[in-house]
N, C-alpha and C. Protein backbone atom coordinates (compact mmCIF):
# COMPACT_ATOMS: atom_id res chain seq x y z
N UNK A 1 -62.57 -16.36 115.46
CA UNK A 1 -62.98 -17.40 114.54
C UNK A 1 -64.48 -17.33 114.33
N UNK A 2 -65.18 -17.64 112.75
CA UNK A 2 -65.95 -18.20 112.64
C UNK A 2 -66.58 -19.32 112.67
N UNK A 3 -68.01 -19.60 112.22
CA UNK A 3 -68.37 -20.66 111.86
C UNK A 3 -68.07 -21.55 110.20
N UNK A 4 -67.30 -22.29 110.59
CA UNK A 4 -66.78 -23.01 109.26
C UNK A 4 -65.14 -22.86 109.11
N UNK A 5 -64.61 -22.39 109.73
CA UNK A 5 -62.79 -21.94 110.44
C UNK A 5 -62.22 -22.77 110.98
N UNK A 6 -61.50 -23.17 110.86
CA UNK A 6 -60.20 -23.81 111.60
C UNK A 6 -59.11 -23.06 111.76
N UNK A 7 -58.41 -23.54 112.80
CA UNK A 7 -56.82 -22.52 113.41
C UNK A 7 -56.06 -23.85 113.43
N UNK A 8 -54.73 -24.01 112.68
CA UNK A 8 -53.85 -24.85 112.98
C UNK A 8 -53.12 -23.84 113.81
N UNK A 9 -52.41 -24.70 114.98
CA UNK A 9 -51.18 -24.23 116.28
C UNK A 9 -49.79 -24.88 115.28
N UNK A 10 -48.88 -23.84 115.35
CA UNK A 10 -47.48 -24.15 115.46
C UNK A 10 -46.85 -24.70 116.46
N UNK A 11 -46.31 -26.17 116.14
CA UNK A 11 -45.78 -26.83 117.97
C UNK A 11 -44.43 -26.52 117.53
N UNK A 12 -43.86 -25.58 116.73
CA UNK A 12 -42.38 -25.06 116.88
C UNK A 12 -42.48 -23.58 117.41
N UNK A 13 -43.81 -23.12 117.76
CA UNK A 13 -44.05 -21.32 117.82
C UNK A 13 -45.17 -21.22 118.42
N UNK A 14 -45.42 -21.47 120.03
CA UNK A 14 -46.70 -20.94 120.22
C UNK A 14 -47.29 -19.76 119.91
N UNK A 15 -46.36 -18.94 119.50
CA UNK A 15 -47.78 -17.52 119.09
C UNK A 15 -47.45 -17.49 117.74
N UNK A 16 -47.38 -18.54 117.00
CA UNK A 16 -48.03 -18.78 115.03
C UNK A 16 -48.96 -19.76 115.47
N UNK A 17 -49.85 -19.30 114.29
CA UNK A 17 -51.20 -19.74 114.02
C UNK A 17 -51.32 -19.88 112.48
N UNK A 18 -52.11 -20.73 111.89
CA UNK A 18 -52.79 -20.50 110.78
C UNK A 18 -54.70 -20.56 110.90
N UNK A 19 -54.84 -19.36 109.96
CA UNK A 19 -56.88 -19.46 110.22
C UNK A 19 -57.16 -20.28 108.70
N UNK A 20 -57.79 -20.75 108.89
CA UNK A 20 -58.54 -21.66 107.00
C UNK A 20 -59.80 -21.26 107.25
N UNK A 21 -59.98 -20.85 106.32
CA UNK A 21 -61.64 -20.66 106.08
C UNK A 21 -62.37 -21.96 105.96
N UNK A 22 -61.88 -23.53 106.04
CA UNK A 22 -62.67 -24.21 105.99
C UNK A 22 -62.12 -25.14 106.91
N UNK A 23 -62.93 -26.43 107.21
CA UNK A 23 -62.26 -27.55 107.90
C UNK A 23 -61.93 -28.59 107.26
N UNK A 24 -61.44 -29.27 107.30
CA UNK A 24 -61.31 -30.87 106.42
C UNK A 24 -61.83 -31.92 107.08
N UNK A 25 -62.77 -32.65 106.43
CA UNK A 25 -63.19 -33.84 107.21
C UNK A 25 -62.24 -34.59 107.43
N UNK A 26 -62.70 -35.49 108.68
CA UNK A 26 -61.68 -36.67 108.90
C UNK A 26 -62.24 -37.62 108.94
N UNK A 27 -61.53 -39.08 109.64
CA UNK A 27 -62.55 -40.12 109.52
C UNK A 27 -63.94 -40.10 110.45
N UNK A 28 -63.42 -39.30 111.77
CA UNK A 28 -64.60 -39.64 112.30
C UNK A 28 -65.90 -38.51 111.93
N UNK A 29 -65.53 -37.57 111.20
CA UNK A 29 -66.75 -37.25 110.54
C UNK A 29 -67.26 -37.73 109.50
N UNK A 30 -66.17 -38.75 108.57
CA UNK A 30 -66.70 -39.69 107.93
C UNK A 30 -67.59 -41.04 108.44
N UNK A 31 -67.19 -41.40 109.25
CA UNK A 31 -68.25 -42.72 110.16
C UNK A 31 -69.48 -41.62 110.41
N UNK A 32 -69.10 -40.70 111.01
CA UNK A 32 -70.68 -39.73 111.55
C UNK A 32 -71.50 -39.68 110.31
N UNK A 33 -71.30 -39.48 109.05
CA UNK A 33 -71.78 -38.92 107.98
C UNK A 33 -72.65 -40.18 107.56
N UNK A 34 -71.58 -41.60 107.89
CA UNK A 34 -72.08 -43.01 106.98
C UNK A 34 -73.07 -43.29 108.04
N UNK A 35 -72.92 -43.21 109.64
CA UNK A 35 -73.87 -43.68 110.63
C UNK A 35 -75.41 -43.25 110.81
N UNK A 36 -75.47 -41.50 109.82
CA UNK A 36 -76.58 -40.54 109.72
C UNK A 36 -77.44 -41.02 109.13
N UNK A 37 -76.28 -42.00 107.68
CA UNK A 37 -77.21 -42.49 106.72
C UNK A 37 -77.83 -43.59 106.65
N UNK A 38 -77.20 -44.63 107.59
CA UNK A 38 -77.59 -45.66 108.12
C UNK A 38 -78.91 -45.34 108.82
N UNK A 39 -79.30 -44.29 110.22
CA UNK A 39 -80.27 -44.42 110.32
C UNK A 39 -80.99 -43.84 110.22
N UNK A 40 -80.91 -43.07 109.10
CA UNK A 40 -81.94 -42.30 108.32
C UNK A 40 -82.99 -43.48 107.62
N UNK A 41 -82.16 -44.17 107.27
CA UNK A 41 -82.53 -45.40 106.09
C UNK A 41 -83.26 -46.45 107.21
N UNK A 42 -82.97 -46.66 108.49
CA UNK A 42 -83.23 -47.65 108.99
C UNK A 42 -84.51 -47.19 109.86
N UNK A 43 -85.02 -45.74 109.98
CA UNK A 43 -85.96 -45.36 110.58
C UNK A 43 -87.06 -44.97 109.22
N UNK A 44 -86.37 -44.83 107.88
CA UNK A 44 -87.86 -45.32 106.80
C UNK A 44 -88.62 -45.71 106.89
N UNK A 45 -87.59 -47.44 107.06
CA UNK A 45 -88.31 -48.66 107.09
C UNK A 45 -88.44 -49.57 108.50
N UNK A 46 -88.43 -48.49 109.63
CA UNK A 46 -88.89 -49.00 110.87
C UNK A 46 -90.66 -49.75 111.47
N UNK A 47 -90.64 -50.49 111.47
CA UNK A 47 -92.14 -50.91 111.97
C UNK A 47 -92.57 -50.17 112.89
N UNK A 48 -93.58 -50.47 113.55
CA UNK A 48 -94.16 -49.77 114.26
C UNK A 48 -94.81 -51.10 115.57
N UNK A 49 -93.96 -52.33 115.68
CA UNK A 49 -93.86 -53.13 116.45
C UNK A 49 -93.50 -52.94 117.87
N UNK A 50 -92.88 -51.95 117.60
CA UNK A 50 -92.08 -51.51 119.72
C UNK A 50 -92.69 -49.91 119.89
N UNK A 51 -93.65 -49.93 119.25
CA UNK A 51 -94.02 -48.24 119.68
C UNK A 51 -94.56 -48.63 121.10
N UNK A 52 -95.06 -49.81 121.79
CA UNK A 52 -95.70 -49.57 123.13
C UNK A 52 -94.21 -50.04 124.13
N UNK A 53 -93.30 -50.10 123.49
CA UNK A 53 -92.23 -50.61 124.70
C UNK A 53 -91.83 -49.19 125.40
N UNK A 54 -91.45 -49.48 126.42
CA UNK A 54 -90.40 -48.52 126.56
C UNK A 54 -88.93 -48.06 125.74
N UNK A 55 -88.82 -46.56 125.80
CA UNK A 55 -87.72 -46.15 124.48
C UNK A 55 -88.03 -46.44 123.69
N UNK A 56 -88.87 -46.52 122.96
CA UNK A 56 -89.49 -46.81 121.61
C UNK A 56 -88.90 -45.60 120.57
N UNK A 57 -88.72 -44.83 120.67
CA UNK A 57 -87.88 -43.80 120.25
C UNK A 57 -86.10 -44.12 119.91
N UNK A 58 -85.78 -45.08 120.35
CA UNK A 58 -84.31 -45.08 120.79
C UNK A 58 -84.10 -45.75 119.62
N UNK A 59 -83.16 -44.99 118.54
CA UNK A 59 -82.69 -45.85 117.23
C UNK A 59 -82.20 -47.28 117.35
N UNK A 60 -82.14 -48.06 118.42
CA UNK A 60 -81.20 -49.21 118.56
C UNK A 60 -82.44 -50.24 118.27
N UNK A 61 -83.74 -50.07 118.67
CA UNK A 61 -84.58 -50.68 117.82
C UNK A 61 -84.70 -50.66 115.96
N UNK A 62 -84.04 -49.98 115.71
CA UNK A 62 -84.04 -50.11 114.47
C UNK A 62 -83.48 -51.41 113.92
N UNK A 63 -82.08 -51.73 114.44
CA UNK A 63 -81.72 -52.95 113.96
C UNK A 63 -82.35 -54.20 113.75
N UNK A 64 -83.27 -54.18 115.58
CA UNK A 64 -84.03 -55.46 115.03
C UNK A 64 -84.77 -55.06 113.76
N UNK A 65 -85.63 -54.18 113.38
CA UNK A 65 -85.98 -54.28 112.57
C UNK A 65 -85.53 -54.30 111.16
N UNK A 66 -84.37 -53.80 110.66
CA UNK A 66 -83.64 -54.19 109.74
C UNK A 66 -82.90 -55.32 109.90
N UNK A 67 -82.74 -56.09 110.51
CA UNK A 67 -82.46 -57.51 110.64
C UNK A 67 -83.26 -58.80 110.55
N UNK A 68 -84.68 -58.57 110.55
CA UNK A 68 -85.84 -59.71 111.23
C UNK A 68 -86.88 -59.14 110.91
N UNK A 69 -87.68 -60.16 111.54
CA UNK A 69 -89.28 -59.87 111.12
C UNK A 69 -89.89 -59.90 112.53
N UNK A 70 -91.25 -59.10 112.59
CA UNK A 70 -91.70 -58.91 114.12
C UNK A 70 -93.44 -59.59 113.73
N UNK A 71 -93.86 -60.53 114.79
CA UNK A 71 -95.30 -60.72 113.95
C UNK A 71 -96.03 -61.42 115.55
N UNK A 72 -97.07 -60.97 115.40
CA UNK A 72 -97.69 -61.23 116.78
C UNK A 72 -98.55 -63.07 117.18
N UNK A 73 -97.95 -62.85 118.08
CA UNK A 73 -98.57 -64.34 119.07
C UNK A 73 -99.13 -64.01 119.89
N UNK A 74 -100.66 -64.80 119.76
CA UNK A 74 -101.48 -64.14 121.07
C UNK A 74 -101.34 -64.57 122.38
N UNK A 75 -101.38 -63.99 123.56
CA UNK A 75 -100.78 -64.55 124.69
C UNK A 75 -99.78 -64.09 124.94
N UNK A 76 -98.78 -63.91 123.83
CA UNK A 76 -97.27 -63.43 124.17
C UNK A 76 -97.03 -62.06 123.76
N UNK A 77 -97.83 -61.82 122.71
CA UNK A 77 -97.45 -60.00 121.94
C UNK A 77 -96.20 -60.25 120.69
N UNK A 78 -95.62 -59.12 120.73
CA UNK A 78 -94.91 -59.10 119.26
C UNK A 78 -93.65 -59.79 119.63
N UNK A 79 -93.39 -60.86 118.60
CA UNK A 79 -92.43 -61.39 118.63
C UNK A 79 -90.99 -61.51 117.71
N UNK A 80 -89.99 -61.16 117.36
CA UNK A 80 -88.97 -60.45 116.78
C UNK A 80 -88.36 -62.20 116.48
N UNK A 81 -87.90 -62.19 115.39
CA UNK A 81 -87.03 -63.33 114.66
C UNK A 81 -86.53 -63.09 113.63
N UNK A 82 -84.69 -63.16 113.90
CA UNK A 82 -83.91 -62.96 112.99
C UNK A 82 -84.26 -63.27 111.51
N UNK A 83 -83.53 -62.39 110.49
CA UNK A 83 -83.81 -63.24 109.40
C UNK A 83 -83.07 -64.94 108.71
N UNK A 84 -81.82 -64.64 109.93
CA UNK A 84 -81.07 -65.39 109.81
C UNK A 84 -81.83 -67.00 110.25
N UNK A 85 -82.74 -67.01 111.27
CA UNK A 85 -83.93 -68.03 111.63
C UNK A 85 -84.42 -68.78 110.23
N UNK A 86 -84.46 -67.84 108.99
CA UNK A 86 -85.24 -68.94 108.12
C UNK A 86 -83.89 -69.82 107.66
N UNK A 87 -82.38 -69.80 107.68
CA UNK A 87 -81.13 -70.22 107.41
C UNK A 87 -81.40 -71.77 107.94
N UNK A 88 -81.60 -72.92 107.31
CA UNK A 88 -81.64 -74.48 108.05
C UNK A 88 -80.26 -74.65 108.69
N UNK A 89 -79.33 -73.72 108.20
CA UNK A 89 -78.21 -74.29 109.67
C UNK A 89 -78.31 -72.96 110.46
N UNK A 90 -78.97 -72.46 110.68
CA UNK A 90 -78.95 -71.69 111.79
C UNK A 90 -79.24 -71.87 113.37
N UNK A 91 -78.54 -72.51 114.29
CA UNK A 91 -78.52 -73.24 115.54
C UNK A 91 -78.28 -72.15 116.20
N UNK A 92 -78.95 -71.27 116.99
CA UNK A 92 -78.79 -70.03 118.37
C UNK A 92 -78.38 -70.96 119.61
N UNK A 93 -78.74 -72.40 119.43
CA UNK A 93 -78.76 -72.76 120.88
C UNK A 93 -77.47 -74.03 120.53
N UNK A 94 -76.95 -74.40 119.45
CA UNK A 94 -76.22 -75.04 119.43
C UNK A 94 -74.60 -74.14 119.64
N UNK A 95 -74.79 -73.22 119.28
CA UNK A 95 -73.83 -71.91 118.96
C UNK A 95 -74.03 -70.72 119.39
N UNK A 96 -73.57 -70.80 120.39
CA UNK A 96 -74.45 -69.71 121.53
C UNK A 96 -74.75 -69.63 123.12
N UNK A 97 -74.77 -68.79 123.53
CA UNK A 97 -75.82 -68.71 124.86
C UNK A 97 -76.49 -67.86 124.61
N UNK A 98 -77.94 -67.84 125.53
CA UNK A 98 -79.35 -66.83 125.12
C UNK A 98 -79.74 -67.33 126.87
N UNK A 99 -80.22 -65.88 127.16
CA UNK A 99 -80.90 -65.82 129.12
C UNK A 99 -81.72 -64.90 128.81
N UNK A 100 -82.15 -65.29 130.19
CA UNK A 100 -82.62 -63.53 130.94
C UNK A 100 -81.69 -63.14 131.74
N UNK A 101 -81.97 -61.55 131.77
CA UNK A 101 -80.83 -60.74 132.35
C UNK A 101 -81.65 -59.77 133.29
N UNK A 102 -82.09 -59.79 134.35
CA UNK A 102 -82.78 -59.05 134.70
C UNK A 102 -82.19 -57.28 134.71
N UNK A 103 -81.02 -57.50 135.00
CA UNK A 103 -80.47 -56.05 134.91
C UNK A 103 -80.91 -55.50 133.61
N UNK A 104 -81.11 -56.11 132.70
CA UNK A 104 -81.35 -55.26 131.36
C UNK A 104 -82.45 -55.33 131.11
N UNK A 105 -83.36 -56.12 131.34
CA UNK A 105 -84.88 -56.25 131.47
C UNK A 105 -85.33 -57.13 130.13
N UNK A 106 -84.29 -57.53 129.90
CA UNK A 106 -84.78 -59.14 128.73
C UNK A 106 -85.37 -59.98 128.92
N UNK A 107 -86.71 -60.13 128.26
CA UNK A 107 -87.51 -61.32 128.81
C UNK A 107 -86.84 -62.94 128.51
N UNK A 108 -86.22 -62.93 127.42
CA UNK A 108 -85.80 -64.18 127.40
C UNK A 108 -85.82 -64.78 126.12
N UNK A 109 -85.64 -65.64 125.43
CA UNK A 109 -85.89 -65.78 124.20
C UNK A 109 -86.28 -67.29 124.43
N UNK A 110 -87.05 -67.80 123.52
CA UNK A 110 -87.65 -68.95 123.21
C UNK A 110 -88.14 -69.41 122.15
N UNK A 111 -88.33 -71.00 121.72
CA UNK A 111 -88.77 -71.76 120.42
C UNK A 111 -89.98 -71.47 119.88
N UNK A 112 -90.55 -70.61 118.73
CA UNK A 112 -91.75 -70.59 118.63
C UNK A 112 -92.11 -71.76 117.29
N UNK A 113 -92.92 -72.57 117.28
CA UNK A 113 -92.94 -73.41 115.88
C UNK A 113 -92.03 -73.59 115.01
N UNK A 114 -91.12 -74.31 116.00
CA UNK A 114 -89.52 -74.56 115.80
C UNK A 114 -88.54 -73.81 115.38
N UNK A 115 -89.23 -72.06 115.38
CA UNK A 115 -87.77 -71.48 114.93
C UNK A 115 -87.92 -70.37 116.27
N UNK A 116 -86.65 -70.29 115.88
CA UNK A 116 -86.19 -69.45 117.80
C UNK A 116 -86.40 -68.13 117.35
N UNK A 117 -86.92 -67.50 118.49
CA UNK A 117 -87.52 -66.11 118.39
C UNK A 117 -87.72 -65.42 119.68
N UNK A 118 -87.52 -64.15 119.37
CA UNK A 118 -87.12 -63.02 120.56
C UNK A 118 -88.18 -62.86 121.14
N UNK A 119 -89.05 -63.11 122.34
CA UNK A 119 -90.04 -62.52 123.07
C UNK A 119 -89.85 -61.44 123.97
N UNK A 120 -89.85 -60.29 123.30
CA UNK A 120 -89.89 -58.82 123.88
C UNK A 120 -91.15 -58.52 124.84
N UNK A 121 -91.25 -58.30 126.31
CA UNK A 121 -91.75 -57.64 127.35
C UNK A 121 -91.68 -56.50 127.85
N UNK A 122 -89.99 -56.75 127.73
CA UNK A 122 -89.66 -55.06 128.61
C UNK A 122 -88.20 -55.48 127.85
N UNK A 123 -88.01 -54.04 127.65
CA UNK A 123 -86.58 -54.24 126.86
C UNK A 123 -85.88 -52.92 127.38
N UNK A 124 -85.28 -52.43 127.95
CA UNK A 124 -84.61 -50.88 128.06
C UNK A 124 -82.93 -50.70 127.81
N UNK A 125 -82.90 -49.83 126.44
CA UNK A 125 -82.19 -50.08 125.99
C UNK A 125 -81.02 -49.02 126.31
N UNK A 126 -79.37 -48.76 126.23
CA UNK A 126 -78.79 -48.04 127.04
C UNK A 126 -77.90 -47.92 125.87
């Protein structure tokens, strides 16, 4: 076989084969294809808010940033808030639980000028 080949097996004939000169996508090279493009698109328009965290590299920061806005408080550093925060029924603490987790290294989240917002310290993401 080459590169770009497929072999279908006969399960009535182990020694028939068919060779195709090509493969056919399936779904999960379809999710792979839509997930590429997702964060192709989502590392465009990535900030540059978690470049001092640890994994700062790790695409899973991307979301916050396509989700929210990141904007600094002095004393505390960069602080991450959904976009869903500017929503007047948006209750995290009425509808919800929010901690620290030390196993994961979440600092915790808290009220900043009444809208709730992520205070990132140490974040390591898996």
């Amino acid at each position: 076989m080459h590169g770009g080949e497929s072999l279908a097996l006969s399960a009535n004939d182990v020694s028939r084969y068919t060779l195709n000169e090509t493969i056919e996508p399936d779904s999960w090279d379809s999710w792979n294809s839509d997930r590429d493009q997702v964060l192709t698109s989502e590392a465009a328009t990535a900030t540059g808010a978690t470049k001092n965290y640890a994994q700062s590299s790790n695409p899973a920061w991307n979301d916050l940033d396509a989700n929210g806005n990141w904007y600094n408080v002095p004393g505390q550093g960069n602080i991450w808030s959904p976009y869903e925060a500017s929503n007047a029924g948006w209750d995290p603490y009425g509808n919800g639980n929010w901690g620290y987790s030390p196993g994961l290294g979440i600092a915790g989240f808290q009220g900043i000028r009444g809208v709730s917002a992520l205070s990132v310290r140490h974040v390591e993401l898996v």
